[in-house]
N, C-alpha and C. Protein backbone atom coordinates (compact mmCIF):
# COMPACT_ATOMS: atom_id res chain seq x y z
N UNK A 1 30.07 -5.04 30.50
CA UNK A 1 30.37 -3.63 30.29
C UNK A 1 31.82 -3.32 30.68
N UNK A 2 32.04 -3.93 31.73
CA UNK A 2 33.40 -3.31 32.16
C UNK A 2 34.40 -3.63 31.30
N UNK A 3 34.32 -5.16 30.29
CA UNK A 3 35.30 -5.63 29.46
C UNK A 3 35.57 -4.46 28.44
N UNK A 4 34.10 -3.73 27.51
CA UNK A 4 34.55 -2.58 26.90
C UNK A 4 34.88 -1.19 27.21
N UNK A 5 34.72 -0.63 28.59
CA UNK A 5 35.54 0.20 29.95
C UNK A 5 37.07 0.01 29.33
N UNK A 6 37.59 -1.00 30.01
CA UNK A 6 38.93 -1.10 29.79
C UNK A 6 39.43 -1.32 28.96
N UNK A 7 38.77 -1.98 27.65
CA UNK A 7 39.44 -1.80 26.13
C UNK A 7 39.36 -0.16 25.19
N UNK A 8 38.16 0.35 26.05
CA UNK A 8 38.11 1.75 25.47
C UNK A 8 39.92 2.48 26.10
N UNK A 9 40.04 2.53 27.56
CA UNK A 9 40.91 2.92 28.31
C UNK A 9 41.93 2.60 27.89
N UNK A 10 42.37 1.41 27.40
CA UNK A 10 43.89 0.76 26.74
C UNK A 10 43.71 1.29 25.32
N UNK A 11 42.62 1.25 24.56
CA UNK A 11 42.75 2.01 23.20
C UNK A 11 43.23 3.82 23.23
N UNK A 12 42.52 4.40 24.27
CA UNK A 12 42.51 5.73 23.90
C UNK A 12 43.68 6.14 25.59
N UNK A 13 43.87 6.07 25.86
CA UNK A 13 44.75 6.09 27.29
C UNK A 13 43.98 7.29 27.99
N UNK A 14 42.51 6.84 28.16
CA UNK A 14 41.45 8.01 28.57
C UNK A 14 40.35 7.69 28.84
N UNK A 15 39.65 7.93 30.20
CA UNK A 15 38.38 7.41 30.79
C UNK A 15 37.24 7.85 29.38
N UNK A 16 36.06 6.86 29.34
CA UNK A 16 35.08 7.19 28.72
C UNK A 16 34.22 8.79 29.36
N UNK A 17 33.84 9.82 28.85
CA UNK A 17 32.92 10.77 29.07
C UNK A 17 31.35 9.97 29.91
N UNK A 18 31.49 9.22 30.50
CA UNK A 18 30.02 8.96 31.15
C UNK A 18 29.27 9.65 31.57
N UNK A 19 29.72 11.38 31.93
CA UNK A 19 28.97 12.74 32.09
C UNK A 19 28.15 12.60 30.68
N UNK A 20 28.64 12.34 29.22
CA UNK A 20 28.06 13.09 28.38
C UNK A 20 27.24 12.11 27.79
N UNK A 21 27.04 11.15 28.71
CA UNK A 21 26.12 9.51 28.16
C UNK A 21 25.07 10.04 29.41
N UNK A 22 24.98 10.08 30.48
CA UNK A 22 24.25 9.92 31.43
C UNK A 22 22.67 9.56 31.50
N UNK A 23 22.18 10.25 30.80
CA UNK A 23 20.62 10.18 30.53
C UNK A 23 20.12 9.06 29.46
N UNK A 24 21.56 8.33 28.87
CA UNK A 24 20.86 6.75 27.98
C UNK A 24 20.88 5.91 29.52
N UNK A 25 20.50 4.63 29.07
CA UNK A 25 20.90 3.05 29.45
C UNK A 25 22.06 2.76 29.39
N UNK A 26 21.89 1.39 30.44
CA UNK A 26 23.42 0.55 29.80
C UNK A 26 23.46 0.07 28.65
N UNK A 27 22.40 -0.37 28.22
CA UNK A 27 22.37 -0.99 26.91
C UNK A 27 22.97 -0.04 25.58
N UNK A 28 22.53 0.93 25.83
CA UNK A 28 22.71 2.28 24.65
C UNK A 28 24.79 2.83 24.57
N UNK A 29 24.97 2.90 26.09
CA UNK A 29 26.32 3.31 26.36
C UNK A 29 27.00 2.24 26.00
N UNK A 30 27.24 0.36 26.18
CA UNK A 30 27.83 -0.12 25.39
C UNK A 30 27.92 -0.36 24.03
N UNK A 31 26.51 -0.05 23.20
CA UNK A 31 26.60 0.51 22.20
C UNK A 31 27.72 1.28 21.36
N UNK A 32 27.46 2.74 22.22
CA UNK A 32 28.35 3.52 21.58
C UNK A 32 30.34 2.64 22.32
N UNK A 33 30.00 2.72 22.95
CA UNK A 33 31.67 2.25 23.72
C UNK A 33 32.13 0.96 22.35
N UNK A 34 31.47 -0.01 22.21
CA UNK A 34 31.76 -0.71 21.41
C UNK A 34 31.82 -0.63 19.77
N UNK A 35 31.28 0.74 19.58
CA UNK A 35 31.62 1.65 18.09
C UNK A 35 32.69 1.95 18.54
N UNK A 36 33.06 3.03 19.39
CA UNK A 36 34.31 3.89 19.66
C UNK A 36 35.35 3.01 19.81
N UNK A 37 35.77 1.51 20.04
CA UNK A 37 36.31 0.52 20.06
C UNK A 37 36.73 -0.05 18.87
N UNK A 38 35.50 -0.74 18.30
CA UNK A 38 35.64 -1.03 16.63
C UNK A 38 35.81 -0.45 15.73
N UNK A 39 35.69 0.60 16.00
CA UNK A 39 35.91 2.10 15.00
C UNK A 39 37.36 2.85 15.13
N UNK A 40 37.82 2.44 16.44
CA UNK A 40 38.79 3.16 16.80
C UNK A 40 38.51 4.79 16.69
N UNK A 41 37.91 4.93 17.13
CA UNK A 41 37.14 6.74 17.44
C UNK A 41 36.94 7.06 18.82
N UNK A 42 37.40 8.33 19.25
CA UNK A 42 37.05 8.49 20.74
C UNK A 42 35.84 9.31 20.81
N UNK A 43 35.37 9.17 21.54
CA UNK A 43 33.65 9.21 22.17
C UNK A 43 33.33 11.07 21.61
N UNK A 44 32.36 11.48 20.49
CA UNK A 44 32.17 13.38 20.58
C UNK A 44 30.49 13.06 20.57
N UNK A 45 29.99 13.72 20.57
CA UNK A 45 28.26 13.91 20.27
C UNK A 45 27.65 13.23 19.03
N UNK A 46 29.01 13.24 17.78
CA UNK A 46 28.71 12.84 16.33
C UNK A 46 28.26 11.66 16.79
N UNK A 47 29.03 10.94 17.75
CA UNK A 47 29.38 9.49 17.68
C UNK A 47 28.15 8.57 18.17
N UNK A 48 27.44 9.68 19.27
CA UNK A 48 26.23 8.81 19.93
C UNK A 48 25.05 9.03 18.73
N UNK A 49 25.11 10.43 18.20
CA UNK A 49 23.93 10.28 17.22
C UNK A 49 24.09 9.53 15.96
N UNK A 50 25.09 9.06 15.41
CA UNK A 50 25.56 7.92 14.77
C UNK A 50 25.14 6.41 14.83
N UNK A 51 25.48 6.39 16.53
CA UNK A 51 25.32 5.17 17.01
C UNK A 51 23.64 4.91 17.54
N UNK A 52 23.10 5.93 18.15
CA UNK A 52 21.87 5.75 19.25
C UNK A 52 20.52 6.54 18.24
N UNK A 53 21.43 7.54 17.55
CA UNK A 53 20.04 8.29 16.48
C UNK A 53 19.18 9.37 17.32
N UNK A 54 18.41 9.73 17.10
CA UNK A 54 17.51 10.98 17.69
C UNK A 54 16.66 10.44 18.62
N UNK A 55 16.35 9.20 18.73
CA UNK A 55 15.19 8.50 19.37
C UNK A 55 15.60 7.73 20.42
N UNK A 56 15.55 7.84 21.74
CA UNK A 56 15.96 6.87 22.83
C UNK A 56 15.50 5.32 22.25
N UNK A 57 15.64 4.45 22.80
CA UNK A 57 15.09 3.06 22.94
C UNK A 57 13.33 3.16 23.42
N UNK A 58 12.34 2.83 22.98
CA UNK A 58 10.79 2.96 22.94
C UNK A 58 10.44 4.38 22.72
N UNK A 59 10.98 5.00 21.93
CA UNK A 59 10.75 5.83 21.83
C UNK A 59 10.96 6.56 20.23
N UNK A 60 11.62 5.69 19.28
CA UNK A 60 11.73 6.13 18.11
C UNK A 60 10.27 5.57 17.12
N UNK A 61 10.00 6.60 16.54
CA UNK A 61 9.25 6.18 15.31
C UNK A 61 9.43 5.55 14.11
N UNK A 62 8.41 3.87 14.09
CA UNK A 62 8.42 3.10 12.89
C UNK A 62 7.66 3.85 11.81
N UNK A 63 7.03 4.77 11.49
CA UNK A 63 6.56 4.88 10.38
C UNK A 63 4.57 4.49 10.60
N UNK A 64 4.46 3.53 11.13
CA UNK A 64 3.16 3.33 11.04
C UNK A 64 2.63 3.45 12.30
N UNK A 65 2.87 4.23 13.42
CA UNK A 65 1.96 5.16 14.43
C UNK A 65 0.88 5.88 13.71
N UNK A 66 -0.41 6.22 14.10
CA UNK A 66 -1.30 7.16 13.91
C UNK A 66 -1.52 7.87 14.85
């Protein structure tokens, strides 16, 4: 994690928002950090529902729940 921390920081000359991640995982926040990286985009709300979608991790619907 920290490797994409400091490539976000050298890309955008600006700490990541980790206030506005707080309530994902680590897994979910390098996610988005590593869009905002490869994308060259800095971190807005578009970006996590882009990246993470409406549904946390065990918690999104496949279609075949009853």
């Amino acid at each position: 994690m920290y490797k994409w921390i400091m490539e976000y920081l050298n890309l955008f000359k600006q700490d990541f928002p980790f206030s506005a991640v707080a309530d994902l995982n680590e897994y979910e926040i390098i996610r988005i950090i590593q869009d905002c990286v490869k994308n060259n985009r800095i971190y807005t709300a578009k970006t996590r529902l882009a990246v993470i979608g409406t549904g946390k991790i065990g918690q999104c619907i496949t279609g075949k729940e009853e």
